[in-house]
C-alpha atoms as a PDB file:
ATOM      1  CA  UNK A   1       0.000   0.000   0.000  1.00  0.00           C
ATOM      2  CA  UNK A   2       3.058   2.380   1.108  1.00  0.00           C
ATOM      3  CA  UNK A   3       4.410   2.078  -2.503  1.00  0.00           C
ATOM      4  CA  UNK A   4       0.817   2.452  -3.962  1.00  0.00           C
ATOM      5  CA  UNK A   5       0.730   5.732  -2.555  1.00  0.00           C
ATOM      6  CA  UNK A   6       4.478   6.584  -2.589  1.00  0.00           C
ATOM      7  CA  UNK A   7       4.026   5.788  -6.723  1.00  0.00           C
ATOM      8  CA  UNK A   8       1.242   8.477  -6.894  1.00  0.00           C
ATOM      9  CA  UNK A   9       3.648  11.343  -4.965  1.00  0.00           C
ATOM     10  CA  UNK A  10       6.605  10.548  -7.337  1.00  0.00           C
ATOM     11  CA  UNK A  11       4.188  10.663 -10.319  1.00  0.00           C
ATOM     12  CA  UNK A  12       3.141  13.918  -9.493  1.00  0.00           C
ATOM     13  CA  UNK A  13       6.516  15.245  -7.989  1.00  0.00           C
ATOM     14  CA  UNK A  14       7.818  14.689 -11.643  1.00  0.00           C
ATOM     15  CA  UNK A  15       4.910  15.912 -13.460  1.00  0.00           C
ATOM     16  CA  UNK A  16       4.901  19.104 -11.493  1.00  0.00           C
ATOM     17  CA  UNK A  17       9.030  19.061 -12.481  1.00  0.00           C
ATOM     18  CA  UNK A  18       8.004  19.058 -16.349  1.00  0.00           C
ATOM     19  CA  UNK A  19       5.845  21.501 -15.986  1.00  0.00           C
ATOM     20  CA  UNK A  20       7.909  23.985 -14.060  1.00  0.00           C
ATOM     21  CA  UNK A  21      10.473  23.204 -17.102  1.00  0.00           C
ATOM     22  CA  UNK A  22       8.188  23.878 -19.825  1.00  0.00           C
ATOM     23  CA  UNK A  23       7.007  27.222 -18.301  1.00  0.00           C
ATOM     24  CA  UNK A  24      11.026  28.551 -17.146  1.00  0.00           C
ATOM     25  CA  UNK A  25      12.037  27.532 -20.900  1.00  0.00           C
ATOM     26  CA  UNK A  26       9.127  29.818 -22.315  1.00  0.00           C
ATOM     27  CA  UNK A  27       9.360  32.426 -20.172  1.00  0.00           C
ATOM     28  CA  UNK A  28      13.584  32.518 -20.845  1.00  0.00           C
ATOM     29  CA  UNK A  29      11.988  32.236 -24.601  1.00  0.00           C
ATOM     30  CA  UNK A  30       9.615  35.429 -24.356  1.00  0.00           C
ATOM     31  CA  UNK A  31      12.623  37.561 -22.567  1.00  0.00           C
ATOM     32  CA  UNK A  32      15.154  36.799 -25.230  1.00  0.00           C
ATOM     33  CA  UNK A  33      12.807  38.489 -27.764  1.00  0.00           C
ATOM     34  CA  UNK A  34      12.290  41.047 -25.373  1.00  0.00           C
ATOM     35  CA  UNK A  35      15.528  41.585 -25.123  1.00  0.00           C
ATOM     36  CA  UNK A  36      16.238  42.363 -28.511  1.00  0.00           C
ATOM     37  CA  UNK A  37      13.683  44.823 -28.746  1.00  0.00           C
ATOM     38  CA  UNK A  38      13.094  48.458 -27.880  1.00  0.00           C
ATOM     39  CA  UNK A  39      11.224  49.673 -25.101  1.00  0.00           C
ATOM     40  CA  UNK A  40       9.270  51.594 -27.696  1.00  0.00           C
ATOM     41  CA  UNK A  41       8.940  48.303 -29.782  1.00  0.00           C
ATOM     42  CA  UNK A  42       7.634  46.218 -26.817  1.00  0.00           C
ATOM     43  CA  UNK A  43       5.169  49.138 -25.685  1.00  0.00           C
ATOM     44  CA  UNK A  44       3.786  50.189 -29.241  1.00  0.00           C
ATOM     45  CA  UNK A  45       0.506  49.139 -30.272  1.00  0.00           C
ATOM     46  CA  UNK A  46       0.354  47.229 -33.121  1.00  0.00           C
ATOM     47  CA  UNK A  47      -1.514  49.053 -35.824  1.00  0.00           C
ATOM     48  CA  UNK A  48      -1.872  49.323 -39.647  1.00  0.00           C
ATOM     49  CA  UNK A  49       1.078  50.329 -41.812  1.00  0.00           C
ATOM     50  CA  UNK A  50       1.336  52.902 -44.711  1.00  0.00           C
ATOM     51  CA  UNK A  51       2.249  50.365 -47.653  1.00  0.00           C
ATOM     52  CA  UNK A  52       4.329  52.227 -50.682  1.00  0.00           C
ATOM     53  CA  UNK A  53       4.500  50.637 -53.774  1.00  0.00           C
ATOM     54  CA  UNK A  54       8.169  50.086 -55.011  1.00  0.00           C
ATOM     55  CA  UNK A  55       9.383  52.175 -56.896  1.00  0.00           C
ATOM     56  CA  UNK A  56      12.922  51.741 -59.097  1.00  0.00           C
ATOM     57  CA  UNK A  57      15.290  54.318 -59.332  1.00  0.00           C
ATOM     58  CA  UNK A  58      14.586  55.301 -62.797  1.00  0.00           C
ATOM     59  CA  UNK A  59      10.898  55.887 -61.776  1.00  0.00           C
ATOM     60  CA  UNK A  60      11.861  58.132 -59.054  1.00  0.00           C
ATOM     61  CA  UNK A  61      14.399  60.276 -61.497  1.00  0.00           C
ATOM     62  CA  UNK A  62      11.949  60.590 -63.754  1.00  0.00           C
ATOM     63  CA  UNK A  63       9.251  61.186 -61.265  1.00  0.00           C
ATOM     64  CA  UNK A  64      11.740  63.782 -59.870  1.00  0.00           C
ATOM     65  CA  UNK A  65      12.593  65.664 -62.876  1.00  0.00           C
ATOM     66  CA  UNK A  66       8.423  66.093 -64.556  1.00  0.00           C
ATOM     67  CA  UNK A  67       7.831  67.411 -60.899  1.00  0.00           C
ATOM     68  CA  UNK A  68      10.394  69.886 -60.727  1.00  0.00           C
ATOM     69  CA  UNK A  69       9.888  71.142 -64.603  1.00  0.00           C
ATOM     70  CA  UNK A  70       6.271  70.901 -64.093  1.00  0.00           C
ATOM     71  CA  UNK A  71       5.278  72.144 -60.669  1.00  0.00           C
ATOM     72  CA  UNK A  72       8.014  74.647 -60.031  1.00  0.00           C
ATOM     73  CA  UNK A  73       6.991  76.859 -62.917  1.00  0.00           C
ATOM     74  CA  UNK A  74       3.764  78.189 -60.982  1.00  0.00           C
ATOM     75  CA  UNK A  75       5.580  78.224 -57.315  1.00  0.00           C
ATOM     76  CA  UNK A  76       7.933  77.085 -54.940  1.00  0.00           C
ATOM     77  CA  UNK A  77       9.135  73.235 -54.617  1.00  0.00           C
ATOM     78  CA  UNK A  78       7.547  71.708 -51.973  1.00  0.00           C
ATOM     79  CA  UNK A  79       9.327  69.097 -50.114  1.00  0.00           C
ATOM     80  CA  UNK A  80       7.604  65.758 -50.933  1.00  0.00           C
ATOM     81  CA  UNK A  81       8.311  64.329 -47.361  1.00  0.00           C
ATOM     82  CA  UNK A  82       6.733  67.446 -45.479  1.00  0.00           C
ATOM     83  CA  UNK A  83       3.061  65.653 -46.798  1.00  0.00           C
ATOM     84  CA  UNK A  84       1.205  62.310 -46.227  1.00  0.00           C
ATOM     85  CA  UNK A  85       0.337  59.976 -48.624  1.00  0.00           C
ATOM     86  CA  UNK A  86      -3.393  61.075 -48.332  1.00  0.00           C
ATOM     87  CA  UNK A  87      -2.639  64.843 -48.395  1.00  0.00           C
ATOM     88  CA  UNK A  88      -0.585  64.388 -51.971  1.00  0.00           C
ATOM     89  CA  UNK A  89      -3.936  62.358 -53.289  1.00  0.00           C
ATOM     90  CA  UNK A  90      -5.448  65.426 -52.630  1.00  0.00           C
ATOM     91  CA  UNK A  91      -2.985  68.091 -54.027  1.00  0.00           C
ATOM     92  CA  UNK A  92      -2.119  66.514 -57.098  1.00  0.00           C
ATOM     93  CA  UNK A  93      -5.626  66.065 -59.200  1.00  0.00           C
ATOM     94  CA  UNK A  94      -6.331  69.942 -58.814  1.00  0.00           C
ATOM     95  CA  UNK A  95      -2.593  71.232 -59.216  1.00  0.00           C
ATOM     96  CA  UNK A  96      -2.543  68.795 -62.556  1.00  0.00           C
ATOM     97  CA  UNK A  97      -5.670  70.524 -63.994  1.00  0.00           C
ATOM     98  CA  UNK A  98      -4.291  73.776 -63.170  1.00  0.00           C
ATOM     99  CA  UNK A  99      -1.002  72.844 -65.103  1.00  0.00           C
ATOM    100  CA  UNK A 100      -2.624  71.074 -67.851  1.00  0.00           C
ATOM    101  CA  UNK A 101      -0.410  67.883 -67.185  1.00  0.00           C
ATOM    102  CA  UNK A 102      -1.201  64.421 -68.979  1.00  0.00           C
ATOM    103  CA  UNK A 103      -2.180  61.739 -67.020  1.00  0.00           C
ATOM    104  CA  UNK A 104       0.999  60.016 -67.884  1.00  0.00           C
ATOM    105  CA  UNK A 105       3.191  63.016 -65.976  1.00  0.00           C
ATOM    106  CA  UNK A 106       0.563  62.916 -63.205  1.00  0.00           C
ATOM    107  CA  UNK A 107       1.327  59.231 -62.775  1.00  0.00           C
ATOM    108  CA  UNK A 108       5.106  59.494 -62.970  1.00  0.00           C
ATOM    109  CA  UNK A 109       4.590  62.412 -60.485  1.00  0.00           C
ATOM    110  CA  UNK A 110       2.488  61.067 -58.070  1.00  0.00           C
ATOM    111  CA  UNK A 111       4.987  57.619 -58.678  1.00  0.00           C
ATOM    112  CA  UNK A 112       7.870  60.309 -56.968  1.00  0.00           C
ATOM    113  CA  UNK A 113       5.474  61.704 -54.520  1.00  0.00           C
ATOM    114  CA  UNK A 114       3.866  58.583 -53.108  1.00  0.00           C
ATOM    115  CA  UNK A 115       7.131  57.011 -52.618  1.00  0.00           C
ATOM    116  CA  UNK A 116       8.776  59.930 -51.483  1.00  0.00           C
ATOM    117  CA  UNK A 117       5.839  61.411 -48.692  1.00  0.00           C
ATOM    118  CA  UNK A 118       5.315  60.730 -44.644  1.00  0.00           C
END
């Protein structure tokens, strides 16, 4: 009967051993990658991302060059990071039309702008 019972204790004496194992490894898991982040990267929120299309170099030369030859005509250069994507969505249909650009110079031009903005 003794080793009935004293079967039962070791059972659970090693099951409880696993399972403090288990836990230690995932916890040592979850600091490591805590450890390799930022403060800010392990207190940010996780929320939606601004996705830019890619863009290759000669796109954004070209881009570059219709915007300056087209836009700095009427008035000053404007910085293409100083706006958000959504802001340039809104600037560029009107200015266009104002300009009497193409719609292939408005897409190279928004092509710069997009990739280039906030």
């Amino acid at each position: 009967m003794k080793l009935k019972y004293l079967s039962i204790a070791l059972f659970f004496l090693a099951a409880c051993s696993v399972s403090k194992k288990t836990n230690s490894s995932s916890t040592s898991a979850s600091q490591a990658v805590n450890a390799n982040q930022t403060p800010a990267m392990q207190q940010a929120p996780v929320t939606a991302a601004v996705v830019k299309d890619i863009v290759s170099l000669k796109e954004m030369e070209d881009g570059k060059k219709l915007y300056v030859t087209n836009c700095v005509s009427c008035h000053a250069m404007k910085n293409p990071s100083e706006y958000t994507a959504a802001q340039w969505n809104n600037i560029l249909p009107s200015m266009s039309r104002k300009a009497k650009i193409d719609d292939a110079t408005q897409a190279s031009i928004k092509k710069y702008l997009l990739a280039s903005c906030k």
